[in-house]
Protein backbone atom coordinates (compact mmCIF):
# COMPACT_ATOMS: atom_id res chain seq x y z
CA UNK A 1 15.81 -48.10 1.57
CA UNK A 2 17.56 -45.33 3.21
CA UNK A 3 15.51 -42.04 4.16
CA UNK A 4 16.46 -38.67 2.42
CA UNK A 5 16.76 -35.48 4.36
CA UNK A 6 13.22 -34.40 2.57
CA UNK A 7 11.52 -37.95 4.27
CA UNK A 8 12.86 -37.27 7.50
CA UNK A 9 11.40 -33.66 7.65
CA UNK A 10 8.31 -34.75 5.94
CA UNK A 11 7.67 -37.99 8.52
CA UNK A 12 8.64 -35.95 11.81
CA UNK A 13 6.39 -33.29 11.05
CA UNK A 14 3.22 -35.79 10.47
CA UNK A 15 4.37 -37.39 13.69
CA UNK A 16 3.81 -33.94 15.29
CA UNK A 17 0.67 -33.06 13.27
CA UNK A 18 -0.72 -36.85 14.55
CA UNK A 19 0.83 -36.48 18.19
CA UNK A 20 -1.59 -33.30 18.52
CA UNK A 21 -4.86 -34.43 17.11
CA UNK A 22 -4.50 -37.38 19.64
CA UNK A 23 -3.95 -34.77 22.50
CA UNK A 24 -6.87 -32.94 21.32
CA UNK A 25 -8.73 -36.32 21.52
CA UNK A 26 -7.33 -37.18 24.61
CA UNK A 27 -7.89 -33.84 26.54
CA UNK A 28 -11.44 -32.95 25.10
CA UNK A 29 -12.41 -36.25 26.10
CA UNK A 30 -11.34 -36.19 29.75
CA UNK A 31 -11.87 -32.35 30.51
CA UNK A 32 -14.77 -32.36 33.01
CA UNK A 33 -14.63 -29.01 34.58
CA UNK A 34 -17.38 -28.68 36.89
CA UNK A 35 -20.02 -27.32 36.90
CA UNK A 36 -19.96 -27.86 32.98
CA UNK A 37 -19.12 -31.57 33.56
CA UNK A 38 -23.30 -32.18 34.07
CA UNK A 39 -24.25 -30.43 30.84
CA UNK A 40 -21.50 -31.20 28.39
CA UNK A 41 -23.57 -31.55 25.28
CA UNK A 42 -25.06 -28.00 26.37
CA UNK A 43 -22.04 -26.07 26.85
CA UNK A 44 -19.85 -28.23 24.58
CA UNK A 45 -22.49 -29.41 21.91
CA UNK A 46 -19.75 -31.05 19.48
CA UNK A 47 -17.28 -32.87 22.13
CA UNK A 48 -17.75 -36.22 20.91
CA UNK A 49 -17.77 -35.21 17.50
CA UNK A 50 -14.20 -33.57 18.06
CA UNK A 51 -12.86 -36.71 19.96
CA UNK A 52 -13.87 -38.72 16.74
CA UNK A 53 -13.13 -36.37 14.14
CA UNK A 54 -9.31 -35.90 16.00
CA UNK A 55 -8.63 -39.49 16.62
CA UNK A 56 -9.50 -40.46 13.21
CA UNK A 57 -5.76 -39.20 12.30
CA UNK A 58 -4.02 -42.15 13.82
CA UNK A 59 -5.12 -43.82 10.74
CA UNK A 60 -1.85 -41.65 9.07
CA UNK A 61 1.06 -43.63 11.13
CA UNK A 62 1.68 -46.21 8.73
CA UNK A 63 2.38 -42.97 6.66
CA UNK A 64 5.44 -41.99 9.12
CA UNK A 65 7.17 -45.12 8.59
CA UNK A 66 6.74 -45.02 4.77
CA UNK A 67 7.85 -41.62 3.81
CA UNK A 68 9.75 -42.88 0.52
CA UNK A 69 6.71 -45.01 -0.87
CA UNK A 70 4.65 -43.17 -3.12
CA UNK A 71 1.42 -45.06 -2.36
CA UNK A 72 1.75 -43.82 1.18
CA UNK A 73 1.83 -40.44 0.01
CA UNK A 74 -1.09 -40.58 -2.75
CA UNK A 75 -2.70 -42.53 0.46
CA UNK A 76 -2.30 -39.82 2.69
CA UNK A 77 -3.08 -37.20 -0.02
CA UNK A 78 -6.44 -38.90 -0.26
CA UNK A 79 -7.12 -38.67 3.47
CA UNK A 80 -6.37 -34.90 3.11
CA UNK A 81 -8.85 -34.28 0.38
CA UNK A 82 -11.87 -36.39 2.05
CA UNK A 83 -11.40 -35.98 5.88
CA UNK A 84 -10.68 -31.53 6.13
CA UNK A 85 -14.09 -31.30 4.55
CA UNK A 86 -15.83 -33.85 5.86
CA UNK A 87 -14.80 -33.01 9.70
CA UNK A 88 -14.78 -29.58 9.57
CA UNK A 89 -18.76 -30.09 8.06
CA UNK A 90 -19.21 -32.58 10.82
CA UNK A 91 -17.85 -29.99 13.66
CA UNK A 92 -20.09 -26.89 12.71
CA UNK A 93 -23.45 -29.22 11.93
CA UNK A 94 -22.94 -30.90 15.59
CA UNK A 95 -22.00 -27.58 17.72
CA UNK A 96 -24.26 -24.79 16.19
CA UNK A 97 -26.73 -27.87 14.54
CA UNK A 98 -27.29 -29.13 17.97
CA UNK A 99 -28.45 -25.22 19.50
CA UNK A 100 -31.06 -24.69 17.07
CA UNK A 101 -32.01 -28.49 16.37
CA UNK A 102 -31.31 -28.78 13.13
CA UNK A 103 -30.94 -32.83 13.61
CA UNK A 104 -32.21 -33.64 10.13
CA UNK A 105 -28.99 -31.86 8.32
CA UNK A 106 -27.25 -33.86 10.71
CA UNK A 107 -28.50 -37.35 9.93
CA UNK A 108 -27.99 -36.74 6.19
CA UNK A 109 -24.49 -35.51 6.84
CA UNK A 110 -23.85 -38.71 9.09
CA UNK A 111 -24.83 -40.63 5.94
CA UNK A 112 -21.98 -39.43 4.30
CA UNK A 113 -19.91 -41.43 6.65
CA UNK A 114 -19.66 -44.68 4.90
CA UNK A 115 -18.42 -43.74 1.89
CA UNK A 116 -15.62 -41.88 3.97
CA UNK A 117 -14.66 -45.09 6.28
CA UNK A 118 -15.05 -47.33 2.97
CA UNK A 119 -12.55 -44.77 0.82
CA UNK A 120 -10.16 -43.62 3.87
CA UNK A 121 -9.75 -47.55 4.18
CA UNK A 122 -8.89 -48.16 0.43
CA UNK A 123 -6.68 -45.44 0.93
CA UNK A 124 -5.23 -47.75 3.67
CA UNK A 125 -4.70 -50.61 1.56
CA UNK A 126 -3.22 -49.05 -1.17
CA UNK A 127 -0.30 -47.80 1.09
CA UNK A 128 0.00 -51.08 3.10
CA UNK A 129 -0.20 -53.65 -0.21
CA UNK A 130 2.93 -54.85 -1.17
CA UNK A 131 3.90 -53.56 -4.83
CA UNK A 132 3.01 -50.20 -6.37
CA UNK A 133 -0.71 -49.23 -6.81
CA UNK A 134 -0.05 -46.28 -8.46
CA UNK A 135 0.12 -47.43 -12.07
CA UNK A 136 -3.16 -48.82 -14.28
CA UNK A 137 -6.98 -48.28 -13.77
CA UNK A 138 -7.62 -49.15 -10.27
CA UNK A 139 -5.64 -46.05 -9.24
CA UNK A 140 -7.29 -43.52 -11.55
CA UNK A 141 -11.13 -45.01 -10.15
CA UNK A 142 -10.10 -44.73 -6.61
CA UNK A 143 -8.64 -41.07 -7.24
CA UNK A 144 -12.11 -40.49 -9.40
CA UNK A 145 -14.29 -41.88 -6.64
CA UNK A 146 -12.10 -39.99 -4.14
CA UNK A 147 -12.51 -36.45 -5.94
CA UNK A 148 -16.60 -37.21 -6.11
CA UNK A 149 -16.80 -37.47 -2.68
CA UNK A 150 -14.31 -34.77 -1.51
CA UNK A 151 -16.73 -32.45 -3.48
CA UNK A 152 -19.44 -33.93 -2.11
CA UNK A 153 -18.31 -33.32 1.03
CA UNK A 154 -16.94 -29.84 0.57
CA UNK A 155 -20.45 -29.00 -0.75
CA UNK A 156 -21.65 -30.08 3.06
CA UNK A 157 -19.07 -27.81 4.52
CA UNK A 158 -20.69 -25.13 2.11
CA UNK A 159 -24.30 -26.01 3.58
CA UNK A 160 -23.37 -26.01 7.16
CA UNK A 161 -21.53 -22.41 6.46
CA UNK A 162 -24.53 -20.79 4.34
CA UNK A 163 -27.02 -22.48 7.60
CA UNK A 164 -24.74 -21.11 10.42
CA UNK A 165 -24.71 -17.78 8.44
CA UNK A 166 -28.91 -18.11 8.47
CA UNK A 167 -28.48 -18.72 12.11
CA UNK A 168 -26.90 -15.84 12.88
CA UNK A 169 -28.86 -13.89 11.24
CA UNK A 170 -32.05 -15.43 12.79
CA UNK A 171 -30.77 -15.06 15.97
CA UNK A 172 -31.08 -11.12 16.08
CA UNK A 173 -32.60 -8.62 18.29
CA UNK A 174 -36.04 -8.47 17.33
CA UNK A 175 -36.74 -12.20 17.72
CA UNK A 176 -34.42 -13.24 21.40
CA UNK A 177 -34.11 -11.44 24.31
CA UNK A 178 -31.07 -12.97 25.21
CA UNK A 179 -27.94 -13.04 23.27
CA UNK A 180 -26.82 -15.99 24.63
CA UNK A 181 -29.48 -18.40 23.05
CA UNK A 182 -26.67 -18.24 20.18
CA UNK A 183 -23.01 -17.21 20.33
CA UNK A 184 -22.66 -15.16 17.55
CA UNK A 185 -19.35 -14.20 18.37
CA UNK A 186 -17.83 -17.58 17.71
CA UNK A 187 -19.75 -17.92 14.66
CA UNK A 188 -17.44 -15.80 12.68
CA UNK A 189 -14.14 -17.72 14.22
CA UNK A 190 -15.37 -21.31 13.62
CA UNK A 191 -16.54 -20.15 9.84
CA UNK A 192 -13.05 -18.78 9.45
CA UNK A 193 -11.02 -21.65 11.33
CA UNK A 194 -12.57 -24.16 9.52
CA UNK A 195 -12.78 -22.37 5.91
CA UNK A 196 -8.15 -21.79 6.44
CA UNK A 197 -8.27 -25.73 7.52
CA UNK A 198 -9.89 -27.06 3.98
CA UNK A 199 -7.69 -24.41 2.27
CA UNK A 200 -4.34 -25.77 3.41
CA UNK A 201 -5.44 -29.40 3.45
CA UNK A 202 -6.43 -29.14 -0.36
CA UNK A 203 -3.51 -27.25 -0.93
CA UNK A 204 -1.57 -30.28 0.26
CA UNK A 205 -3.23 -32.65 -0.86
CA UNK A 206 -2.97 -31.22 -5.19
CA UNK A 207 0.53 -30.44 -4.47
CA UNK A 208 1.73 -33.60 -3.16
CA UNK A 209 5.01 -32.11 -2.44
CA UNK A 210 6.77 -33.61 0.52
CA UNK A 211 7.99 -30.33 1.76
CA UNK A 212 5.14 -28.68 0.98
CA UNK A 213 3.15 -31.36 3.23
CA UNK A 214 5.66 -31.34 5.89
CA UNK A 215 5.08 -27.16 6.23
CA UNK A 216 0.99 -27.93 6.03
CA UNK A 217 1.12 -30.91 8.39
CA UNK A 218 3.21 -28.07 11.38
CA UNK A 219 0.42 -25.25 10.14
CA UNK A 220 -2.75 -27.80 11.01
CA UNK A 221 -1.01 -28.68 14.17
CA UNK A 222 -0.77 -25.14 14.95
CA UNK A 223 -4.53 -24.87 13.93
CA UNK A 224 -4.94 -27.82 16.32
CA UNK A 225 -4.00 -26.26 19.22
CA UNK A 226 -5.64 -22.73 18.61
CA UNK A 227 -8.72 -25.04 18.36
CA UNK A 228 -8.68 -26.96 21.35
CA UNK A 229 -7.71 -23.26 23.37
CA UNK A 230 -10.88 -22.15 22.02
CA UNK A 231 -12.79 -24.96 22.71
CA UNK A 232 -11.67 -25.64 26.43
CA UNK A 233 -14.12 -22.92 27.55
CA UNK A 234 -17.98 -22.90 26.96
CA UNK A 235 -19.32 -20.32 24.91
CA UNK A 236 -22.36 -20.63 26.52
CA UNK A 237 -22.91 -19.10 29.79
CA UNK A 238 -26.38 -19.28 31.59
CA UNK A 239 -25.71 -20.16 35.21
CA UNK A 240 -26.28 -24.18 35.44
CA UNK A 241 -28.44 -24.25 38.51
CA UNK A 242 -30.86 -22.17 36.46
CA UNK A 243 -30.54 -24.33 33.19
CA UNK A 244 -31.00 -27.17 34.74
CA UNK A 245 -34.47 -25.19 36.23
CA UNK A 246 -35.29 -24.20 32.85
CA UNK A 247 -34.31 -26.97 30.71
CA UNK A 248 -37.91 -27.55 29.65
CA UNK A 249 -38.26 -23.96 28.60
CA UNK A 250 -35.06 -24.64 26.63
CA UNK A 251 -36.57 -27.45 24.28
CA UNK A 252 -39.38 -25.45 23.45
CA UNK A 253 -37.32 -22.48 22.55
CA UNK A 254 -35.46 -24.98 20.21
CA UNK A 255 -38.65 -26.76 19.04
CA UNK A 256 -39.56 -22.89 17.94
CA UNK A 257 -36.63 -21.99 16.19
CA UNK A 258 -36.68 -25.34 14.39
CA UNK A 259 -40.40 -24.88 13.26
CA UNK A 260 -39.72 -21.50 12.39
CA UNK A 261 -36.48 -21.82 11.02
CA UNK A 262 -37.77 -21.12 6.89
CA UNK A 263 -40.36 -18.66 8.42
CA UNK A 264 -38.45 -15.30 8.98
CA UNK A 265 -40.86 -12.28 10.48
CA UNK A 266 -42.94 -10.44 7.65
CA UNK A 267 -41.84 -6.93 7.55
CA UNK A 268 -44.98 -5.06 8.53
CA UNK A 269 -45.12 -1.32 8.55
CA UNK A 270 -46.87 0.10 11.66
CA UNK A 271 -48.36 2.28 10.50
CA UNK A 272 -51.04 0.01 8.49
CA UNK A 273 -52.37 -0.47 11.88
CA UNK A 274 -55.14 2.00 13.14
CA UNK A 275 -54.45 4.17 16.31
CA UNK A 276 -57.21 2.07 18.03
CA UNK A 277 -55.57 -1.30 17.02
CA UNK A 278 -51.93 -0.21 17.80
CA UNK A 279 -52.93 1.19 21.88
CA UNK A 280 -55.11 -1.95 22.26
CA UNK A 281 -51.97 -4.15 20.85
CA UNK A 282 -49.49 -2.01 23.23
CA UNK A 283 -51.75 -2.68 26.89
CA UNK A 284 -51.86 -6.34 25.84
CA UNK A 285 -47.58 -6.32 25.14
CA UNK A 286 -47.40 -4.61 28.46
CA UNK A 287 -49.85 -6.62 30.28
CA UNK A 288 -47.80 -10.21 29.34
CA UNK A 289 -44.70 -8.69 29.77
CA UNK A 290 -44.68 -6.40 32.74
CA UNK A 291 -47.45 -7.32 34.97
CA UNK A 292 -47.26 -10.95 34.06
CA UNK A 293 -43.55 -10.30 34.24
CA UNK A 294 -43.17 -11.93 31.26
CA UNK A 295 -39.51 -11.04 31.27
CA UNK A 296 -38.17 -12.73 33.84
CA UNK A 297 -38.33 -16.09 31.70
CA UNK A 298 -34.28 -15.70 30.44
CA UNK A 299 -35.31 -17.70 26.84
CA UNK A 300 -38.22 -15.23 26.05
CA UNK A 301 -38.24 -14.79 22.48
CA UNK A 302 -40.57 -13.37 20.17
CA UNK A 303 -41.98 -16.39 18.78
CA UNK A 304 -42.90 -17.53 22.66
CA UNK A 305 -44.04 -14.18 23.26
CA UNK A 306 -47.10 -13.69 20.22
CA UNK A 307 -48.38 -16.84 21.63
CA UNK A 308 -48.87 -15.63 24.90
CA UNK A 309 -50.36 -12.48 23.90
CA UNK A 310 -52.61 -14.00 20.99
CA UNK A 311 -51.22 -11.34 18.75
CA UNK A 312 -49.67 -12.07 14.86
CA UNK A 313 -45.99 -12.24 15.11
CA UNK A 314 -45.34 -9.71 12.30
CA UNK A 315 -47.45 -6.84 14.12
CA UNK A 316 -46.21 -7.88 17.49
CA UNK A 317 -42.85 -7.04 16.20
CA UNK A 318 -44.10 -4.24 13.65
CA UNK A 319 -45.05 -2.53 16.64
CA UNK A 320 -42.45 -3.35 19.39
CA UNK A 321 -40.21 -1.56 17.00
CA UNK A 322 -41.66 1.50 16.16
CA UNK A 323 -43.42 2.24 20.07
CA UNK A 324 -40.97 0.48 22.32
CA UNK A 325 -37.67 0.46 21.38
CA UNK A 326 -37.71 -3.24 19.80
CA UNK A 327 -38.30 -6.48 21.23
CA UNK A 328 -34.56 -6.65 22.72
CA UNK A 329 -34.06 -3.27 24.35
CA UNK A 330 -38.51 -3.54 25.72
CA UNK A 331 -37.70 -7.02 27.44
CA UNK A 332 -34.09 -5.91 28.47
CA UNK A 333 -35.27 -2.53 30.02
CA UNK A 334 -37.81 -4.43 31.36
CA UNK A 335 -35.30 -6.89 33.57
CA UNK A 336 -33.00 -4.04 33.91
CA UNK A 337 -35.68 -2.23 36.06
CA UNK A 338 -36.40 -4.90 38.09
CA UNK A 339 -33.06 -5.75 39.11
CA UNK A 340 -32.68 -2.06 39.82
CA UNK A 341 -35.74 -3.01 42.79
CA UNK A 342 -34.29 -6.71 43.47
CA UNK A 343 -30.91 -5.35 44.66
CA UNK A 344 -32.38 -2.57 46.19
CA UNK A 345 -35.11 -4.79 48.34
CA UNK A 346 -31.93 -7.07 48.88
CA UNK A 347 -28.97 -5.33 49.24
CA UNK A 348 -26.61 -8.39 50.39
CA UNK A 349 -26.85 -10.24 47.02
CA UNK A 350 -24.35 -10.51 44.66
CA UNK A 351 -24.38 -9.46 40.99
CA UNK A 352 -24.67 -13.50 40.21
CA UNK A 353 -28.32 -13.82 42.15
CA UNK A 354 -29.81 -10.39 40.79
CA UNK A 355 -28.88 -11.01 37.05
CA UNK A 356 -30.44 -14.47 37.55
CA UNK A 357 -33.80 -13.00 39.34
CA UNK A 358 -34.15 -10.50 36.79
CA UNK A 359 -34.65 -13.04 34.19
CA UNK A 360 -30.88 -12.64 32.68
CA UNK A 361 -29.25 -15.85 30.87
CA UNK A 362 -25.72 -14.99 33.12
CA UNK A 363 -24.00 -11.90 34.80
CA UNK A 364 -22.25 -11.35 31.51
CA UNK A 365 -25.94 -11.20 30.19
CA UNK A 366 -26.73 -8.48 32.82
CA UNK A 367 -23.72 -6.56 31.80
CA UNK A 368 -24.27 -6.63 27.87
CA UNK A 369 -27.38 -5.84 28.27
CA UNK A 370 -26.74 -2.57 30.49
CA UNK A 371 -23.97 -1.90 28.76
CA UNK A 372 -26.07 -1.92 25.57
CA UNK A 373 -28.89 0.07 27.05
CA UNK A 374 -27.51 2.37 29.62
CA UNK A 375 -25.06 4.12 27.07
């Protein structure tokens, strides 16, 4: 059968669209640039799940060579409709799942896996079987079963948004000193990334148009690439030497979060609090935290912090708020002094060794926070 214009375009631009995702596998699997190389599922939580999720396309080049066979196309319209969901679901659960250990919305969304392999592989066999598939029943039950689990699986893309969102939102100034326990500035990208991905692929997928796939299949390569830019660099930066010292003190911070993660602070007004109460609350804040230098411990949060002062988590951060500034800019002031006394009792070291003394994540820690405080 000889290829029309409108196959030609449509095939060469899935070859492209399949050519990248393997690059993306390819190059996310063998980057290993030290010092990150040690800690990859720190500073790159969701490699392997991008290697997987990217190589998974090469399942679409029996599609190239069968541009003018309708069951290749409904075949590869199916793939569309379960896999943008189901990765991009997969993605945010393993990177921003695996920070605040949120494992158990992980294993249920592995679950979902064999149901995917089982359909994407009828999908398979409908465009490799000789003869045409697309007419009587057994068509209409595997597009039936196929919609089910598309939602299904667009409903865990919907979860893993609305629990990144809680995240973020968890992850604010009154309960971390650090800003780097969670990189809320990706948070938005990823969300927005992944949200355009499952747009165009379920555009393509109901149209079914062969131009209209060829134009999606160059926009998701484009999206491919943006991705793996982003990707390439950690968004985590706490020096590695002094992860790998505190890497113990990093589980429990997790452990925390994970305990507390349905158990946001109680708003608690001060001023409920005699005068009495409120002084004897302040000497022990500023006993833990500035003569036990409680601040030089980079994953102090606020959780970790009402256990070492015995004091109700709500009041501890009732009154960090209204007599000292807020648990952020106390603990931050706090480090920001003492690297003030660091560099000046060592005036040789470099910006790298007083951030880390002071009880700072990273220098780009030590700058946010002055920046933040010092304007």
């Amino acid at each position: 059968m000889l290829y029309t214009q409108e196959d030609l375009v449509f095939s060469a631009a899935l070859a492209v669209y399949i050519g990248i995702s393997i690059m993306t596998s390819v190059v996310r699997w063998g980057h290993r640039c030290e010092p990150f190389a040690r800690h990859m599922d720190f500073y790159h939580p969701a490699w392997r799940t991008v290697v997987f999720c990217f190589l998974t396309n090469i399942l679409m080049i029996p599609v190239v060579f069968m541009p003018q066979e309708a069951d290749a196309v409904l075949a590869l319209r199916v793939m569309l409709m379960l896999s943008s969901p189901y990765f991009c679901a997969m993605l945010l659960f393993t990177h921003f799942g695996r920070m605040v250990n949120l494992g158990h919305w992980k294993v249920s969304l592995y679950m979902l896996s064999l149901p995917f392999v089982l359909l994407v592989g009828a999908a398979l066999w409908v465009a490799l079987k000789p003869g045409t598939q697309l007419e009587g029943a057994w068509a209409r039950q595997l597009g039936a079963i196929s919609g089910t689990m598309a939602l299904l699986f667009f409903l865990s893309f919907i979860m893993a948004l609305v629990l990144i969102g809680r995240a973020r939102k968890r992850f604010s100034e009154k309960n971390f000193s650090s800003k780097e326990d969670f990189p809320k500035s990706i948070v938005l990208q990823a969300a927005i990334l992944s949200a355009f991905h499952v747009f165009v692929s379920w555009s393509m997928s109901f149209s079914g148009n062969k131009c209209f796939l060829a134009i999606g299949f160059l926009i998701l390569s484009a999206l491919n690439i943006v991705f793996l830019l982003v990707s390439m660099q950690p968004h985590r930066t706490f020096d590695v030497r002094r992860m790998e010292e505190e890497s113990r003190v990093k589980e429990l911070v997790e452990e925390e979060v994970a305990n507390n993660w349905e158990d946001p602070v109680e708003e608690i007004d001060a001023q409920s609090l005699s005068d009495t109460r409120k002084e004897e609350l302040i000497r022990i804040i500023r006993h833990a935290v500035e003569e036990e230098m409680a601040y030089l411990d980079s994953h102090l949060t606020l959780i970790s912090l009402s256990r070492i002062c015995g004091i109700n988590r709500s009041y501890l951060s009732a009154v960090l708020s209204e007599n000292m500034g807020g648990f952020f800019n106390y603990v931050n002031r706090c480090r920001l002094d003492y690297a003030a006394k660091y560099k000046a009792e060592n005036p040789a070291a470099s910006v790298e060794d007083i951030a880390t003394a002071s009880g700072f994540g990273s220098r780009q820690s030590f700058y946010n926070a002055r920046r933040q405080l010092e304007k």
